[in-house]
PDB file of N, CA and C in Angstrom:
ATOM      1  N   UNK A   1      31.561  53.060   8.889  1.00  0.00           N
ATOM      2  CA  UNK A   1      30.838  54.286   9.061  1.00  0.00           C
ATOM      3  C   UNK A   1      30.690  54.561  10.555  1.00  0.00           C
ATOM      4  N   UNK A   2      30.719  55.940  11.218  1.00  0.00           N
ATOM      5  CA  UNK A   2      30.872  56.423  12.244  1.00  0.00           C
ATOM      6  C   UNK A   2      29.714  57.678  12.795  1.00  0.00           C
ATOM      7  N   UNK A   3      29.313  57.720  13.419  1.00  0.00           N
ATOM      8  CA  UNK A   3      28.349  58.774  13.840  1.00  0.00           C
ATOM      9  C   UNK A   3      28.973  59.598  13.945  1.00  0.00           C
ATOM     10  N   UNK A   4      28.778  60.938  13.994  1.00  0.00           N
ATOM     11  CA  UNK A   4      29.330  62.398  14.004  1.00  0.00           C
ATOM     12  C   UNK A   4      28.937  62.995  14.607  1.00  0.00           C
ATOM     13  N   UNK A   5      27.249  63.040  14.561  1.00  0.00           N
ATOM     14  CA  UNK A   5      26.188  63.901  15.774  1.00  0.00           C
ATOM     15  C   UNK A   5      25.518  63.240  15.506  1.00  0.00           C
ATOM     16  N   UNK A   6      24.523  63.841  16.746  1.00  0.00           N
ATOM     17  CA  UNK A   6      23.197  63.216  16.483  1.00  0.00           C
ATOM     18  C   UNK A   6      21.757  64.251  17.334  1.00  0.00           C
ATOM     19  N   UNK A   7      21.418  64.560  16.784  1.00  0.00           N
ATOM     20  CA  UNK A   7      20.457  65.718  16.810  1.00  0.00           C
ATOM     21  C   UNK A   7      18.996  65.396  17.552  1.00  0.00           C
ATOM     22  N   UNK A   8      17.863  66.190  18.157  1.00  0.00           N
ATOM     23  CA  UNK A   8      17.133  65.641  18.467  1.00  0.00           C
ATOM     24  C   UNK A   8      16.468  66.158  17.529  1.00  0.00           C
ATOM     25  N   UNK A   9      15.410  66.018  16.737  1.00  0.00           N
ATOM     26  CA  UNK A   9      14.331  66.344  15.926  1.00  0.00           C
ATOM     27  C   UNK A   9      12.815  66.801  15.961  1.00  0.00           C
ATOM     28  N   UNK A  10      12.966  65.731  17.075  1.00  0.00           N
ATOM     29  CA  UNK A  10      10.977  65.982  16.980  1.00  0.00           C
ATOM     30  C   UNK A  10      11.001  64.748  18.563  1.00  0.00           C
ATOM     31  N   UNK A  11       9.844  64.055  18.772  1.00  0.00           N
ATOM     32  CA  UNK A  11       9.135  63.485  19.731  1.00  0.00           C
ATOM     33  C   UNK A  11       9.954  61.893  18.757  1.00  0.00           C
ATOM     34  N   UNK A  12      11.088  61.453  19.836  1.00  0.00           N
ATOM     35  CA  UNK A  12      11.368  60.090  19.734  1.00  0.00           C
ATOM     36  C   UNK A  12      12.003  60.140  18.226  1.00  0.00           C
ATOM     37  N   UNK A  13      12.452  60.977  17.688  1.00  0.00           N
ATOM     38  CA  UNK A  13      12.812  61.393  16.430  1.00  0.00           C
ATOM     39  C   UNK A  13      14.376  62.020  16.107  1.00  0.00           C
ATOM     40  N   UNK A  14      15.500  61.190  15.993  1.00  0.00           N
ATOM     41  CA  UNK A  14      17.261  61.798  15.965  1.00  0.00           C
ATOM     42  C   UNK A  14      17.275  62.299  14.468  1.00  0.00           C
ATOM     43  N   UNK A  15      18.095  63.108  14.369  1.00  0.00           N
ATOM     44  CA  UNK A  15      18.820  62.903  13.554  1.00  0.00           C
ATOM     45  C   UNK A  15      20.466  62.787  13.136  1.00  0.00           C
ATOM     46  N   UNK A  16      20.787  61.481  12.293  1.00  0.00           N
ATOM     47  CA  UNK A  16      21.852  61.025  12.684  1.00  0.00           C
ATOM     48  C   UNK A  16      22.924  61.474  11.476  1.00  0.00           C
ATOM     49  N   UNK A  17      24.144  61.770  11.701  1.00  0.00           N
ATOM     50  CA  UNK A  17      24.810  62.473  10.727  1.00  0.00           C
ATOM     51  C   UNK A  17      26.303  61.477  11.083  1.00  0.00           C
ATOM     52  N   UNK A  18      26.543  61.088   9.353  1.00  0.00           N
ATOM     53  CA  UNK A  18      28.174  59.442   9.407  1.00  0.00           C
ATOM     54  C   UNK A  18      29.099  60.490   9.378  1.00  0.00           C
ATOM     55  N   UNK A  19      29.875  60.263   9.378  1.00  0.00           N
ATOM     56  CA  UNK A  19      31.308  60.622   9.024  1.00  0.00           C
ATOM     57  C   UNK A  19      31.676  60.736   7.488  1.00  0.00           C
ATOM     58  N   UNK A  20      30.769  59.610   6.925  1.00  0.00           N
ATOM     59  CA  UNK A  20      30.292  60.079   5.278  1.00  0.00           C
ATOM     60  C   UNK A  20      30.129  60.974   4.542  1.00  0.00           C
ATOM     61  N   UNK A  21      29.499  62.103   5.504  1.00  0.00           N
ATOM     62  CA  UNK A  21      28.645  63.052   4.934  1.00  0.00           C
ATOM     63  C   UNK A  21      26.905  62.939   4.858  1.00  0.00           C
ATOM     64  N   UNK A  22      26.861  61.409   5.213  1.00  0.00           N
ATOM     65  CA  UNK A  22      25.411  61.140   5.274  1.00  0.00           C
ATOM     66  C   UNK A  22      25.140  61.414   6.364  1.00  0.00           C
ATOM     67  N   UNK A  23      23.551  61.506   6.212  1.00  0.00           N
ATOM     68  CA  UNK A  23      22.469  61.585   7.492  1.00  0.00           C
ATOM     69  C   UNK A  23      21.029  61.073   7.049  1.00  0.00           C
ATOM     70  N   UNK A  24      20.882  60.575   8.239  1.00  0.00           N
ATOM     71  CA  UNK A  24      19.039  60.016   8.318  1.00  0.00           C
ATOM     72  C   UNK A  24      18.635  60.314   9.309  1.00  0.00           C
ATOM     73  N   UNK A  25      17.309  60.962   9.482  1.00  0.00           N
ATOM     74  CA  UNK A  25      16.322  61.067  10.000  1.00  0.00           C
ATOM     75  C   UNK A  25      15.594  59.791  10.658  1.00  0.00           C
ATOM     76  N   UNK A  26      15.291  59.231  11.831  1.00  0.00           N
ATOM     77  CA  UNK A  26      14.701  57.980  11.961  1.00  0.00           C
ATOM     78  C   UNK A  26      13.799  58.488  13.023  1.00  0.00           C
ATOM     79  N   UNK A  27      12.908  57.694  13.508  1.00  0.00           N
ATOM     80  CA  UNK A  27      11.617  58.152  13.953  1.00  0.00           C
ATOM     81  C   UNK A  27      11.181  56.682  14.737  1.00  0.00           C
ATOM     82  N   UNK A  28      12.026  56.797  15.816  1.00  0.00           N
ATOM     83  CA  UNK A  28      12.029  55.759  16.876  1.00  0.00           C
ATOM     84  C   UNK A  28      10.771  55.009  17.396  1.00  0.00           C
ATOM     85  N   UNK A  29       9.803  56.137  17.395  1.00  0.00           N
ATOM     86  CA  UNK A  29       8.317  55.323  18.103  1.00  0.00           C
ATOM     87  C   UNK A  29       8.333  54.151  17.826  1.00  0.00           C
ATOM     88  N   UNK A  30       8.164  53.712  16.436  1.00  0.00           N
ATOM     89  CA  UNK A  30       7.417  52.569  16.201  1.00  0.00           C
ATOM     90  C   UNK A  30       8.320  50.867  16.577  1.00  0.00           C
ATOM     91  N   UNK A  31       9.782  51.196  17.551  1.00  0.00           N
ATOM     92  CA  UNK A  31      10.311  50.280  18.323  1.00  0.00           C
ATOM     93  C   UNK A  31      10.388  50.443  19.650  1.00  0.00           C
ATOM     94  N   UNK A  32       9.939  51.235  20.004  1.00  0.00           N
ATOM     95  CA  UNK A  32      10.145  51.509  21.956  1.00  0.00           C
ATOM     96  C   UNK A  32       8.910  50.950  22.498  1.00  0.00           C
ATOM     97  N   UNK A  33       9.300  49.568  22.386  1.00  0.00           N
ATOM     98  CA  UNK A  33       7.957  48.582  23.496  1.00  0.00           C
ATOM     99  C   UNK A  33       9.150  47.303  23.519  1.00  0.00           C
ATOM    100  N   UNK A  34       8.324  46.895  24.684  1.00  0.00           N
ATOM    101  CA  UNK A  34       8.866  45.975  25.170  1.00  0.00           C
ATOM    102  C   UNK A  34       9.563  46.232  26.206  1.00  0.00           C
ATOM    103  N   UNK A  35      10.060  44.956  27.044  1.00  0.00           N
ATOM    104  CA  UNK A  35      11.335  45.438  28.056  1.00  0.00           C
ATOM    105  C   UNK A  35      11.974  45.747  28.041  1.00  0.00           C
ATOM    106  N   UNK A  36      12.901  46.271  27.046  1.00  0.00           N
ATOM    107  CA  UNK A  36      14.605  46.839  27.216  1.00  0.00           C
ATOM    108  C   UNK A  36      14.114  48.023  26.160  1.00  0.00           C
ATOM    109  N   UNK A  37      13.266  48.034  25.498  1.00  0.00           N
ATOM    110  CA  UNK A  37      13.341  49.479  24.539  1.00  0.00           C
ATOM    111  C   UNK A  37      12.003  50.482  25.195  1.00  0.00           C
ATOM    112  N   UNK A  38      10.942  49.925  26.166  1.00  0.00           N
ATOM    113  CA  UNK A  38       9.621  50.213  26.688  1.00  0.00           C
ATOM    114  C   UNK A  38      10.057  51.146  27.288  1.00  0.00           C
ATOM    115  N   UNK A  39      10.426  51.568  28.094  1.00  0.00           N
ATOM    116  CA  UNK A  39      11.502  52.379  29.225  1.00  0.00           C
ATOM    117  C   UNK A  39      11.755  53.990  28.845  1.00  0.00           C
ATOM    118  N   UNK A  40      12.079  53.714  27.599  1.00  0.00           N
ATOM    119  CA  UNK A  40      11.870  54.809  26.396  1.00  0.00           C
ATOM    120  C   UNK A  40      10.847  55.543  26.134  1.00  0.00           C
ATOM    121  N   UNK A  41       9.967  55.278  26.112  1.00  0.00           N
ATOM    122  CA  UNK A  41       8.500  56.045  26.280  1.00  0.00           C
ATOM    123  C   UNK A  41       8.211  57.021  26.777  1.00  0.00           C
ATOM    124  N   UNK A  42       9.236  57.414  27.611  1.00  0.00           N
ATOM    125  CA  UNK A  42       9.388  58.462  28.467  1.00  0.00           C
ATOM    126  C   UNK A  42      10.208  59.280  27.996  1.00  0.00           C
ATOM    127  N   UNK A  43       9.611  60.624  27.118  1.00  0.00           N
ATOM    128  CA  UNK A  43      10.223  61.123  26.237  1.00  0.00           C
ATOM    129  C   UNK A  43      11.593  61.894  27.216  1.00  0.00           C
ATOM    130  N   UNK A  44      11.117  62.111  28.332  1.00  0.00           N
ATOM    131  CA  UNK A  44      12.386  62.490  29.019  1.00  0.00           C
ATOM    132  C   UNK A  44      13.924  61.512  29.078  1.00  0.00           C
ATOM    133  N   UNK A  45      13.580  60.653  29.281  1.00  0.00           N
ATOM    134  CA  UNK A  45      14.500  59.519  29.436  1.00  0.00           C
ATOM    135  C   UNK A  45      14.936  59.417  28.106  1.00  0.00           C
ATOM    136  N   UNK A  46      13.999  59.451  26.926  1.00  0.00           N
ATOM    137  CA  UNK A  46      14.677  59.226  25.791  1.00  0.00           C
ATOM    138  C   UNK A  46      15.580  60.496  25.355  1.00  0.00           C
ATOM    139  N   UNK A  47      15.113  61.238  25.555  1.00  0.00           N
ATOM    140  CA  UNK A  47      16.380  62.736  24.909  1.00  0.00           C
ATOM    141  C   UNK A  47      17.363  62.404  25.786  1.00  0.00           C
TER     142      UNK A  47
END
């Protein structure tokens, strides 16, 4: 499976569309801590 697009949605929020025909919605907040994902928080940096 392959990404196709990927959309911005909302605040820390893609949406991701396969090559399938599928797509999900995921809603990033609740992993952007820490050192390598913390950085992210910065909704600028993240779009």
């Amino acid at each position: 499976m392959r990404v196709v697009n990927i959309k911005i949605v909302g605040d820390y929020t893609l949406r991701v569309e396969f090559d399938d025909g599928t797509a999900q919605t995921i809603d990033f907040a609740p992993v952007l801590h820490g050192y390598i994902f913390g950085p992210l928080r910065d909704l600028a940096l993240f779009n």
